[in-house]
C-alpha atoms as a PDB file:
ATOM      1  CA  UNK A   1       0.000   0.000   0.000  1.00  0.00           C
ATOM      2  CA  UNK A   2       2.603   2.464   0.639  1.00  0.00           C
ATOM      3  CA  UNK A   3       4.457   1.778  -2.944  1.00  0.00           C
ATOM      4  CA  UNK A   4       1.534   2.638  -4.575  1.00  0.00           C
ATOM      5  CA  UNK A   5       1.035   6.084  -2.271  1.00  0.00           C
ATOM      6  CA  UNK A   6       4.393   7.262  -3.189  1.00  0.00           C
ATOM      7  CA  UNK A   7       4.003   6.521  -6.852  1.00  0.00           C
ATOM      8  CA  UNK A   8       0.780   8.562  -6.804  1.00  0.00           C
ATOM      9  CA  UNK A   9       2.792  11.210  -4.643  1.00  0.00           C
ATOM     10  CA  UNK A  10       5.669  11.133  -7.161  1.00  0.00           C
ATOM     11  CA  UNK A  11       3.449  10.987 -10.371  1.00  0.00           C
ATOM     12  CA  UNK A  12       1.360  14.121  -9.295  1.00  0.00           C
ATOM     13  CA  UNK A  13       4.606  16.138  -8.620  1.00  0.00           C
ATOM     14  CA  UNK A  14       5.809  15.508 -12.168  1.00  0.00           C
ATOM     15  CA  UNK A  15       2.684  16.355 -13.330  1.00  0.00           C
ATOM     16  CA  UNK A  16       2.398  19.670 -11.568  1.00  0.00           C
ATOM     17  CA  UNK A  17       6.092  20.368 -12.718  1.00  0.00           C
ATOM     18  CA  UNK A  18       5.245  19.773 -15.743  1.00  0.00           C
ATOM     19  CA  UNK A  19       1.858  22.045 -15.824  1.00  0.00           C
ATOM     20  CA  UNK A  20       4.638  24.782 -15.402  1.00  0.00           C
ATOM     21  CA  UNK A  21       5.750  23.985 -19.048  1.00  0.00           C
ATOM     22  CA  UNK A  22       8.262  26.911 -19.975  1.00  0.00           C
ATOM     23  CA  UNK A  23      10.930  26.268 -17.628  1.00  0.00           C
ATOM     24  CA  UNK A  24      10.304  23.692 -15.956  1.00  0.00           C
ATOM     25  CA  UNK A  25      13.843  22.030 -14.765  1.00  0.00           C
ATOM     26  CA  UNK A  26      14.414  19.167 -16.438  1.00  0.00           C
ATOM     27  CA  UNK A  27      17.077  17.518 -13.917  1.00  0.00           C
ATOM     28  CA  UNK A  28      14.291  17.571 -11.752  1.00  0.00           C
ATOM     29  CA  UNK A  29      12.229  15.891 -14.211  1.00  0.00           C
ATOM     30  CA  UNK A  30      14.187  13.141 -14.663  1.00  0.00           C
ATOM     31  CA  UNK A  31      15.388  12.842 -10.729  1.00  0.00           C
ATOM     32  CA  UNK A  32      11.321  12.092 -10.254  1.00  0.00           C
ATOM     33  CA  UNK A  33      10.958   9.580 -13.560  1.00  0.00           C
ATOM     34  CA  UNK A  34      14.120   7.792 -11.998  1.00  0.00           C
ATOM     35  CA  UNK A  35      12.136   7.602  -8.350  1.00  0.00           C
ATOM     36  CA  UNK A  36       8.793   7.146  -9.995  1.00  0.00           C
ATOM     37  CA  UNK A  37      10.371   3.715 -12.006  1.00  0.00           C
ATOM     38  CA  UNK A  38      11.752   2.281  -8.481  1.00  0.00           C
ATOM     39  CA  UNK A  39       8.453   3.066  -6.927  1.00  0.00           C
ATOM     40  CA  UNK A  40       6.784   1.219 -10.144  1.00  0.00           C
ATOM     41  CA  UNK A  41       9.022  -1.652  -9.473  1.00  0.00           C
ATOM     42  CA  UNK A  42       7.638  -2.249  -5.871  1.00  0.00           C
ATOM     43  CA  UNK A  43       4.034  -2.537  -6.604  1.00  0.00           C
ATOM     44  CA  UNK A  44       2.397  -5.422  -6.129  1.00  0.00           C
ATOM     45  CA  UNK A  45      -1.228  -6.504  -7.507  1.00  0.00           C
ATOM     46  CA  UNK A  46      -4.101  -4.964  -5.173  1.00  0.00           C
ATOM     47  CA  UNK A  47      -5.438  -6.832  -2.628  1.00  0.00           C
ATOM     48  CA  UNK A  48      -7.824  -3.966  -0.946  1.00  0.00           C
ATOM     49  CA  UNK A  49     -10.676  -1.928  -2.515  1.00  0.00           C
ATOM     50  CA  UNK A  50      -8.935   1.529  -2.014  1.00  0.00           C
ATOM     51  CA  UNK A  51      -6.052   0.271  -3.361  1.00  0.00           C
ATOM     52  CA  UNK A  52      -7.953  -0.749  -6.528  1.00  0.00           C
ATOM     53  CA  UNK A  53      -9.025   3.046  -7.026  1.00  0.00           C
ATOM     54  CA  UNK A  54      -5.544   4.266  -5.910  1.00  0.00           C
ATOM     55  CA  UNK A  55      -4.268   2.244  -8.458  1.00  0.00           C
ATOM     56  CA  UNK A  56      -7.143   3.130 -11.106  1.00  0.00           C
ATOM     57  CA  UNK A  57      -5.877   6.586 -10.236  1.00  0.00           C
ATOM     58  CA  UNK A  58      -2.453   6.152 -10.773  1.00  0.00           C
ATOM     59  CA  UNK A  59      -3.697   4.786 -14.298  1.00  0.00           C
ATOM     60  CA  UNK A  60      -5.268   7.703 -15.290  1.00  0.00           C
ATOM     61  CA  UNK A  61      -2.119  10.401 -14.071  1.00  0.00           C
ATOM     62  CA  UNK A  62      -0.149   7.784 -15.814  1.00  0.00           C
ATOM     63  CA  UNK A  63      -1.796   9.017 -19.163  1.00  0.00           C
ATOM     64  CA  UNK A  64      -1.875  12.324 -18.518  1.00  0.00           C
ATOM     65  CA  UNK A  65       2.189  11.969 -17.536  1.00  0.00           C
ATOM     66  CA  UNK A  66       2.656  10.561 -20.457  1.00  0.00           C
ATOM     67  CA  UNK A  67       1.077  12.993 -22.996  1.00  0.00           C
ATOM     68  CA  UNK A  68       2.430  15.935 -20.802  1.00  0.00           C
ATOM     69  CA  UNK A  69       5.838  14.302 -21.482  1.00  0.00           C
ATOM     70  CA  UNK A  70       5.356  13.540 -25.017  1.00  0.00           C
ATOM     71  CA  UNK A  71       4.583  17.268 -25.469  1.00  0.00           C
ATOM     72  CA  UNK A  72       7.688  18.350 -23.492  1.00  0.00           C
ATOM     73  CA  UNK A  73       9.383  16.560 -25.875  1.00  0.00           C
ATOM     74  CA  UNK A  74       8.141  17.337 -28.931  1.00  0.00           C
ATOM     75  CA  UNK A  75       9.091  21.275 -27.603  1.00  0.00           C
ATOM     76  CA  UNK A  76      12.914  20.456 -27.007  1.00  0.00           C
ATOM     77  CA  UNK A  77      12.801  18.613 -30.214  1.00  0.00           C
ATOM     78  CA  UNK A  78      11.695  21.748 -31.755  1.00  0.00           C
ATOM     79  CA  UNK A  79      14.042  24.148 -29.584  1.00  0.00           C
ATOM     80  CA  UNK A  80      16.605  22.243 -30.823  1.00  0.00           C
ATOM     81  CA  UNK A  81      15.699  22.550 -34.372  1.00  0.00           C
ATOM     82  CA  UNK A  82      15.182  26.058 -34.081  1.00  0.00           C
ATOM     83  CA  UNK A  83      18.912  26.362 -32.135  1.00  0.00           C
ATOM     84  CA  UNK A  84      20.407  24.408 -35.440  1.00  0.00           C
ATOM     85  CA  UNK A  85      19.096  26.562 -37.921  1.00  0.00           C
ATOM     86  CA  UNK A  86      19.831  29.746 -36.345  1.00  0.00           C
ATOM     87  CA  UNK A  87      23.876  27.855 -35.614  1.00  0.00           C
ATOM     88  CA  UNK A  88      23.539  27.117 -39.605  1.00  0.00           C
ATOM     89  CA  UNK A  89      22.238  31.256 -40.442  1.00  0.00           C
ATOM     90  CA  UNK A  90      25.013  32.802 -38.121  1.00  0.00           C
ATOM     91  CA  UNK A  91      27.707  30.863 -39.230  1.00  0.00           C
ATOM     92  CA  UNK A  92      26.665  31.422 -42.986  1.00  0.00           C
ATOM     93  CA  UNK A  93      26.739  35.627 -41.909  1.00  0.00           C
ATOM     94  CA  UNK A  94      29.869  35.506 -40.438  1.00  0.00           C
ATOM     95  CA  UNK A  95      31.454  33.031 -43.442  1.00  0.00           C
ATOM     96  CA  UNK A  96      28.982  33.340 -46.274  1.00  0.00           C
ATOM     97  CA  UNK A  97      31.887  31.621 -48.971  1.00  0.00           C
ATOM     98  CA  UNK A  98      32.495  28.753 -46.498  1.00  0.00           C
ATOM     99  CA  UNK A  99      29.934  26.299 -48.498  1.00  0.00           C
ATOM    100  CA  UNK A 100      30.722  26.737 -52.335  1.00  0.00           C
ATOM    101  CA  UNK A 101      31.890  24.077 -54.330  1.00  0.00           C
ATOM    102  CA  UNK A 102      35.464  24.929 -55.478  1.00  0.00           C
ATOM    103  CA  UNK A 103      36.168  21.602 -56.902  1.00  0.00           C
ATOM    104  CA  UNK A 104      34.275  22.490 -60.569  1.00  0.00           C
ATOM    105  CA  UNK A 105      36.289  23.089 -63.765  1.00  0.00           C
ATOM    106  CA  UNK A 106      35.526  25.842 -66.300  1.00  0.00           C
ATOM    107  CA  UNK A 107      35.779  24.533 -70.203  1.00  0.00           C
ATOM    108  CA  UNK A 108      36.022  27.138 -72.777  1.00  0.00           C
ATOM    109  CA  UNK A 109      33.730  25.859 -75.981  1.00  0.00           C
ATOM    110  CA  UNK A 110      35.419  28.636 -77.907  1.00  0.00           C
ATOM    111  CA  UNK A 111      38.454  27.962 -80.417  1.00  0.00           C
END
């Protein structure tokens, strides 16, 4: 029983770090997924009726975890796009000859 209170603990911190969604620290994030899968490791099948809807519970956060992380994710993925492309632009201001071709050869058709 006490497994399956921390992992609803744990699972509705992430979830309310999460909610933050701009800045929400991400070593933190990942310190709580790391306790979350221990505490996931523990459970055991219910034997009581409250843990039945504690568990029920937990399956429902666990959805809503996952899309909030999936979203998270899809951000940074697009952050670091963004970052790339903007590495890619400034580097082709500051050295705009770097990426021609220099390896061509000029043949005069003229006799």
């Amino acid at each position: 029983m006490e497994a399956i209170k921390q992992c609803y603990a744990i699972t509705n911190e992430l979830i309310g770090l999460l909610k933050e969604e701009k800045e929400a620290d991400m070593e933190k994030v990942d310190q709580l997924l790391e306790q979350r899968q221990a505490c996931l490791s523990l459970l055991t099948p219910p034997t009581t009726e409250s843990e039945k809807k504690l568990g029920q519970a937990l399956i429902q956060q666990d959805k809503e975890l996952v899309s909030m992380l999936q979203k998270a994710k899809i951000s940074i993925q697009k952050e670091l796009r963004d970052l790339k492309f903007k590495k890619a632009s400034n580097q082709k201001y500051v050295n705009p000859y770097q990426s021609l071709q220099t390896d061509g050869m000029f043949y005069d058709k003229r006799k």
